[in-house]
Each structure stands twice: as C-alpha cells, then as structure tokens.
N, C-alpha and C. Protein backbone atom coordinates (compact mmCIF):
# COMPACT_ATOMS: atom_id res chain seq x y z
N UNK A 1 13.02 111.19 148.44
CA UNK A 1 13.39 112.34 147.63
C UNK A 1 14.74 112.06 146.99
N UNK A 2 14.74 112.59 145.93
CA UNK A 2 16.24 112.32 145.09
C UNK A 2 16.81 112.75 145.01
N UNK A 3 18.28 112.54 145.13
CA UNK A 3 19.73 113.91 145.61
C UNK A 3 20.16 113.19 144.41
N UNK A 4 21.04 114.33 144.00
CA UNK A 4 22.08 114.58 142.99
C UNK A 4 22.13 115.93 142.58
N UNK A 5 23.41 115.54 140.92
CA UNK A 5 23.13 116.78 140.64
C UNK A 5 22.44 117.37 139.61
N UNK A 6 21.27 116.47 139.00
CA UNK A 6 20.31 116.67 138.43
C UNK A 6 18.86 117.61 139.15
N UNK A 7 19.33 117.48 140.21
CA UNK A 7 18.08 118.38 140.57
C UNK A 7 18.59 119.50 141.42
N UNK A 8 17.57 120.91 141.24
CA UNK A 8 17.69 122.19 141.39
C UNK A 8 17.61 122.54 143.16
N UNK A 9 17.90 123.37 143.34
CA UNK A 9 17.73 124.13 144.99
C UNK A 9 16.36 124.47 145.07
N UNK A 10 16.61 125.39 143.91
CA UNK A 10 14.99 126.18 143.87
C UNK A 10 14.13 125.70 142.44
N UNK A 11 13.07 125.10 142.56
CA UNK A 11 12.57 124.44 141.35
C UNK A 11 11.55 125.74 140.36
N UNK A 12 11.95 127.17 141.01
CA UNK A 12 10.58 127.71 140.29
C UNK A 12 11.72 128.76 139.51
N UNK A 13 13.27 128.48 139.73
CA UNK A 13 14.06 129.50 138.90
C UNK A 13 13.81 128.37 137.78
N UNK A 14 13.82 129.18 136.20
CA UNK A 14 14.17 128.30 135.28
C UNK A 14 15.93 128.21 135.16
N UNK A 15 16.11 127.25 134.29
CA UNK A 15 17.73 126.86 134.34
C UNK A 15 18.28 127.67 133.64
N UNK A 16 17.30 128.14 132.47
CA UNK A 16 18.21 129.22 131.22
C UNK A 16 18.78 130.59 132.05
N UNK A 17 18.55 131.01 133.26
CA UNK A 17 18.80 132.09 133.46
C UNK A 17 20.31 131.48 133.94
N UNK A 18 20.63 130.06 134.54
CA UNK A 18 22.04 129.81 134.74
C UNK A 18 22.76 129.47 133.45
N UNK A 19 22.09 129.40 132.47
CA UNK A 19 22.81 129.43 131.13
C UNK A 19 23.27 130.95 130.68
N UNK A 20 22.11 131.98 131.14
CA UNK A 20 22.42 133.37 131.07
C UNK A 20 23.87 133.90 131.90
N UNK A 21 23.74 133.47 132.78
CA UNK A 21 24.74 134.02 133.78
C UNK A 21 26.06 133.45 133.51
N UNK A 22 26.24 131.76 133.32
CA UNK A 22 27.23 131.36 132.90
C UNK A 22 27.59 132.04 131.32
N UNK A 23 27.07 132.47 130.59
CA UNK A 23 27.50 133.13 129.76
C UNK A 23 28.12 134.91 130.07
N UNK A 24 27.53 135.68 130.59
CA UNK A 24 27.77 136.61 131.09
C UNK A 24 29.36 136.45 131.66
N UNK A 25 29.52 135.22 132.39
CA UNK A 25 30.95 135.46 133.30
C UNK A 25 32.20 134.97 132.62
N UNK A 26 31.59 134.20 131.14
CA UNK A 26 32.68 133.91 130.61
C UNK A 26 32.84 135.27 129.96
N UNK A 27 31.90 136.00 129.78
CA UNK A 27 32.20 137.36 128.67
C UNK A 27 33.34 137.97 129.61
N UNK A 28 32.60 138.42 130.51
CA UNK A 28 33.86 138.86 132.07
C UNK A 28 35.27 138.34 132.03
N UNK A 29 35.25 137.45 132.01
CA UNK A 29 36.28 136.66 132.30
C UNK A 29 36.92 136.52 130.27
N UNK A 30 36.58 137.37 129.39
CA UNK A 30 36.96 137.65 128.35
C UNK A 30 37.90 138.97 128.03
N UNK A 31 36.83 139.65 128.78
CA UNK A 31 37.48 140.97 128.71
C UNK A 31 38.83 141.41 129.16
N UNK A 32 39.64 140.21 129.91
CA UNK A 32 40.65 140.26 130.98
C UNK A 32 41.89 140.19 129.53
N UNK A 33 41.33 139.32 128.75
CA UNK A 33 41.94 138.70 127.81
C UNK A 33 42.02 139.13 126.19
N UNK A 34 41.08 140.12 126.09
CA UNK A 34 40.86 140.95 125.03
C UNK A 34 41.99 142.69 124.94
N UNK A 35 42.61 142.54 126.65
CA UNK A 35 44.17 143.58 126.96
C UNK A 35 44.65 143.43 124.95
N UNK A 36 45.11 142.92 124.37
CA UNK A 36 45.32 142.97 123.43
C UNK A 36 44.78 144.00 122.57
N UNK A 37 43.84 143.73 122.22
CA UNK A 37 43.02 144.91 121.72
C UNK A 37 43.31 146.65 121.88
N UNK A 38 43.28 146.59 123.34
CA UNK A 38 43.57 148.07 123.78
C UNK A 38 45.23 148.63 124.44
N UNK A 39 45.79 147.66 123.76
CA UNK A 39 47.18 148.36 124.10
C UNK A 39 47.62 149.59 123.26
N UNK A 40 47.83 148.89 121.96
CA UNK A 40 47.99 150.03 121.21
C UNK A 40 47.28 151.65 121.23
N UNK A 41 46.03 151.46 121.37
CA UNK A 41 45.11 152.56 121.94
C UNK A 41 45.83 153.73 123.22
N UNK A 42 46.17 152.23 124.32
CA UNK A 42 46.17 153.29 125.40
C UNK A 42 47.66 153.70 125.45
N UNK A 43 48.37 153.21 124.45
CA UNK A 43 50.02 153.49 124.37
C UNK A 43 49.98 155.04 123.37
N UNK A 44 49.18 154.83 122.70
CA UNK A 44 48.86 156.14 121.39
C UNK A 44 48.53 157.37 122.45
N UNK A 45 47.57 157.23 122.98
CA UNK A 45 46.39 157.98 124.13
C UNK A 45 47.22 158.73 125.41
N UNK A 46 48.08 157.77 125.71
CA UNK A 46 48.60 158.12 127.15
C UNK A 46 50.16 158.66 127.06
N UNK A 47 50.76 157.90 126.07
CA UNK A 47 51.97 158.29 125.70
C UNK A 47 52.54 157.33 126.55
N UNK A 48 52.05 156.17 127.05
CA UNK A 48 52.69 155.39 127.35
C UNK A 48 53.68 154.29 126.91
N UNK A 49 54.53 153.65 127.46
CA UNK A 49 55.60 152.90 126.93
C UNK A 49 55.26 151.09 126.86
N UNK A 50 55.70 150.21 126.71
CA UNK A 50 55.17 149.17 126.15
C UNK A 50 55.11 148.26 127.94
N UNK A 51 56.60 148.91 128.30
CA UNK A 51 56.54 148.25 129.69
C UNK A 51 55.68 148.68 130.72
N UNK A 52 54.56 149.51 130.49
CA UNK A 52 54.13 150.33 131.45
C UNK A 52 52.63 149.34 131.08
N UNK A 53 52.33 149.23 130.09
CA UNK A 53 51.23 148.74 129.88
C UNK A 53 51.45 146.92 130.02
N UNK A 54 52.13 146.67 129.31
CA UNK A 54 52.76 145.35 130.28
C UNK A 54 52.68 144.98 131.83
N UNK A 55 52.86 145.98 132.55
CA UNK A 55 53.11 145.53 134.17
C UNK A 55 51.35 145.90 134.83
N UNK A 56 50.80 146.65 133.77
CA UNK A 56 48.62 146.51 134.37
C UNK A 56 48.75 144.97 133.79
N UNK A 57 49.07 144.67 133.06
CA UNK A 57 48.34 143.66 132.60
C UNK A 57 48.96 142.20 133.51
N UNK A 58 50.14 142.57 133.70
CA UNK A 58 50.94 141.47 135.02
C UNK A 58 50.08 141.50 135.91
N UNK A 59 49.83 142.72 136.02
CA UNK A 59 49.00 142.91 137.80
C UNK A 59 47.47 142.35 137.36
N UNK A 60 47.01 142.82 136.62
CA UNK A 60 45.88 142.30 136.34
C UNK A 60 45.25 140.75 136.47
N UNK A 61 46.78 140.02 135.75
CA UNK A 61 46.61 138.62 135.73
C UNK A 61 46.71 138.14 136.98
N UNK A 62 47.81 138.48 137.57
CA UNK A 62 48.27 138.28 139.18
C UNK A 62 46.62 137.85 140.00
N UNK A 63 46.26 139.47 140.10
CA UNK A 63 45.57 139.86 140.98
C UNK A 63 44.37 138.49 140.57
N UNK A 64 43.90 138.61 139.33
CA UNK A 64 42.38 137.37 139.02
C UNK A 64 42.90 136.19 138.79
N UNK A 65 44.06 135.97 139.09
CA UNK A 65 44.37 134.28 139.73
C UNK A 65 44.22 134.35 141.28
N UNK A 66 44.76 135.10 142.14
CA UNK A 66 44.71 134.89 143.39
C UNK A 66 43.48 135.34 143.86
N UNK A 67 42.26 135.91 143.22
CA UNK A 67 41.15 136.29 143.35
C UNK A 67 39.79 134.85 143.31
N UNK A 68 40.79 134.19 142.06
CA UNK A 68 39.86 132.81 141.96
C UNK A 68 40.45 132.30 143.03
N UNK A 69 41.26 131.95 143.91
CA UNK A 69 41.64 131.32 144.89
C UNK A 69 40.78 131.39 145.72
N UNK A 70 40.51 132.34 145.98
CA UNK A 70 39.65 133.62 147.13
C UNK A 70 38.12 133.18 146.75
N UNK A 71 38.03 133.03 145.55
CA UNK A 71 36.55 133.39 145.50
C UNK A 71 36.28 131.85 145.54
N UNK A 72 37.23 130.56 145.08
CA UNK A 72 36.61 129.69 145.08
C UNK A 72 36.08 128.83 146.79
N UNK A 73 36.95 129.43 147.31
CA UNK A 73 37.16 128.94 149.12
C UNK A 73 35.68 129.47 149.50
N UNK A 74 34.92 130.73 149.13
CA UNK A 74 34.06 131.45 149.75
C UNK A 74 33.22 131.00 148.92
N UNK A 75 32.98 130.41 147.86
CA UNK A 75 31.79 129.60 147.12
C UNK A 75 31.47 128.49 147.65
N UNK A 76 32.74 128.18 148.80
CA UNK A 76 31.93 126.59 148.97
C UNK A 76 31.05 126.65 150.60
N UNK A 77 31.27 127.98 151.21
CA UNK A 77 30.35 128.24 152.14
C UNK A 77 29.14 129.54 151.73
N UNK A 78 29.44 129.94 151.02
CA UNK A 78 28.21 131.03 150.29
C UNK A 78 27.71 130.36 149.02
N UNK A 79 27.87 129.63 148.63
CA UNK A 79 27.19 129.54 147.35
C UNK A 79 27.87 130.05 146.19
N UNK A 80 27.91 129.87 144.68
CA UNK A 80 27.93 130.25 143.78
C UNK A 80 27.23 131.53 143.01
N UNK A 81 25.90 131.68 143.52
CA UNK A 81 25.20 132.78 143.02
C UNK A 81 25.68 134.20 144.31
N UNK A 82 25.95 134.00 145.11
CA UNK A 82 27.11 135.55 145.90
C UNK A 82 27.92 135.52 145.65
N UNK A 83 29.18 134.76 145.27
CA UNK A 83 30.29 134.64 144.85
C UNK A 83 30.06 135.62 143.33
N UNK A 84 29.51 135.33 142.73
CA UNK A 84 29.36 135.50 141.35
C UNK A 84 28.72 136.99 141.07
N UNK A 85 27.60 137.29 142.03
CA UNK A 85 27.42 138.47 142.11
C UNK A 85 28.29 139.50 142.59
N UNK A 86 28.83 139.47 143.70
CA UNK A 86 29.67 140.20 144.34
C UNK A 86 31.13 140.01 143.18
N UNK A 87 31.55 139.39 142.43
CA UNK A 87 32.38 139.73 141.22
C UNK A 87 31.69 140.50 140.45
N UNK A 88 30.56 140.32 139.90
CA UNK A 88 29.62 141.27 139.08
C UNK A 88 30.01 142.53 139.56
N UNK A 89 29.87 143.04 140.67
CA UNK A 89 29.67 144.27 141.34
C UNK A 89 31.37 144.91 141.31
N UNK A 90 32.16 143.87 141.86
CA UNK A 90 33.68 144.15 141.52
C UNK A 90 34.55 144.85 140.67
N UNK A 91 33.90 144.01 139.26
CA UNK A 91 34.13 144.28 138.28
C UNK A 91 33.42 145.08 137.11
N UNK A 92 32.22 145.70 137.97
CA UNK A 92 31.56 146.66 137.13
C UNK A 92 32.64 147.94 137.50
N UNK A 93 32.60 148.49 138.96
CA UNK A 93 33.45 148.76 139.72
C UNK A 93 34.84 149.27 138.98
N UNK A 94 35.17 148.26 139.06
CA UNK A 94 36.71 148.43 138.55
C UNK A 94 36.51 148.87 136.79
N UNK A 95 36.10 148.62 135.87
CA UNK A 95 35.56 148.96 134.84
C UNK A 95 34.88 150.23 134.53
N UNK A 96 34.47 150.71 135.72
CA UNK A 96 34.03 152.39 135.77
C UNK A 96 35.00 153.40 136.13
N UNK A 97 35.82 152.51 137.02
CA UNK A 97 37.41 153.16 137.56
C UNK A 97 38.26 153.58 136.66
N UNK A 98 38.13 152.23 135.63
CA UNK A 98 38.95 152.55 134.73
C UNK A 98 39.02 153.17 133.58
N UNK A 99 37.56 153.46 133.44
CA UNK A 99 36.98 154.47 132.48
C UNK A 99 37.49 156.13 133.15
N UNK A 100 38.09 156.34 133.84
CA UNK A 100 37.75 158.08 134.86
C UNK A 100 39.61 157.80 134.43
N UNK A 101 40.42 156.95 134.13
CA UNK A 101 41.66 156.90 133.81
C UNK A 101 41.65 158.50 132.91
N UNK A 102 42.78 159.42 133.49
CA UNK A 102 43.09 160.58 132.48
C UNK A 102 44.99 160.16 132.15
N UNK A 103 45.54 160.03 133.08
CA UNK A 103 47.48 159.79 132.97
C UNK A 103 47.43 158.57 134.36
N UNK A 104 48.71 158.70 133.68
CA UNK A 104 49.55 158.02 134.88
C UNK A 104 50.75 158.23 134.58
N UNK A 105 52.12 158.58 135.13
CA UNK A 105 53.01 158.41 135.02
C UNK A 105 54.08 157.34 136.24
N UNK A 106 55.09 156.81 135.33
CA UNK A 106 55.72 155.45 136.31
C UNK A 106 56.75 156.47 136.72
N UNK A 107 57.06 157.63 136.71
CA UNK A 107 58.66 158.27 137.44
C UNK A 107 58.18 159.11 138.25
C-alpha cells in the first residue's frame, strides 16, 4: 500500500469539498482583516473614539494569533477537520455576539 501525501484518509470524500472548506477559512480568516471597512461605521453608530475601536481590533489580533498557537498544537492530535470545525462554530459564535452589540462605553 502507498503512503504519502498524495493519498486520502477517506477515499469516498471527494477532494473539492477540501477545496470548499479551504476556501471558506480563508474568507474567515478575511473578515478579521476587512476591521477597516467597519470602523468608520461603528465610530459614526456608537459615538465611539478612534482609540476605542483601535484597542477591539488589538485584542482581536492578539487573541487569533495566540488562538493559532492553540489550535495548531490540537490539530496535530485531533486532526484538521475538528480543529477547523470547532473554529467554524467559534466564530459563528462570536459573529452573532457581535451582531446583539447596542454601546459600550471605556469610562
């Protein structure tokens, strides 16, 4: 039998659905980076100040660097497809959270 990494775990998934998914997580992993977009918005919206929206987006970055740390250690005993889901779920999550946003104030 032939090892590498030409051949599959499971031979009856087709591959396009890991073309699907790898696309999906770069979109994810877009949205982190598209903060640009919605500053102005949520500075208009909230009456927030430039440094206030600055320090989500510190934390933001912070937090999904030390998250890939995390997630890459637990991919190499779970696999890639739980790793990847359980971010799916994370970050739907947090994305619904952040939709229910009404204020915040920093004082």
């Amino acid at each position: 039998m032939a090892t590498g990494a030409a051949t599959s775990a499971d031979p009856t998934v087709s591959r396009w659905w890991r073309v699907a998914g790898g696309m999906f997580m770069n979109l994810a992993l877009g949205s982190l980076y598209a903060w640009s977009v919605f500053v102005a918005p949520l500075e208009k919206e909230f009456g927030w100040k430039r440094a206030d929206t600055s320090s989500v987006y510190t934390w933001a970055i912070v937090v999904f660097a030390l998250s890939f740390i995390l997630a890459g250690r637990v991919q190499d005993k779970l696999g890639p497809f739980r790793v990847s889901l359980t971010g799916c779920v994370l970050l739907t999550v947090g994305f619904l959270l952040c939709a229910r946003t009404t204020a915040w104030s920093s004082s």
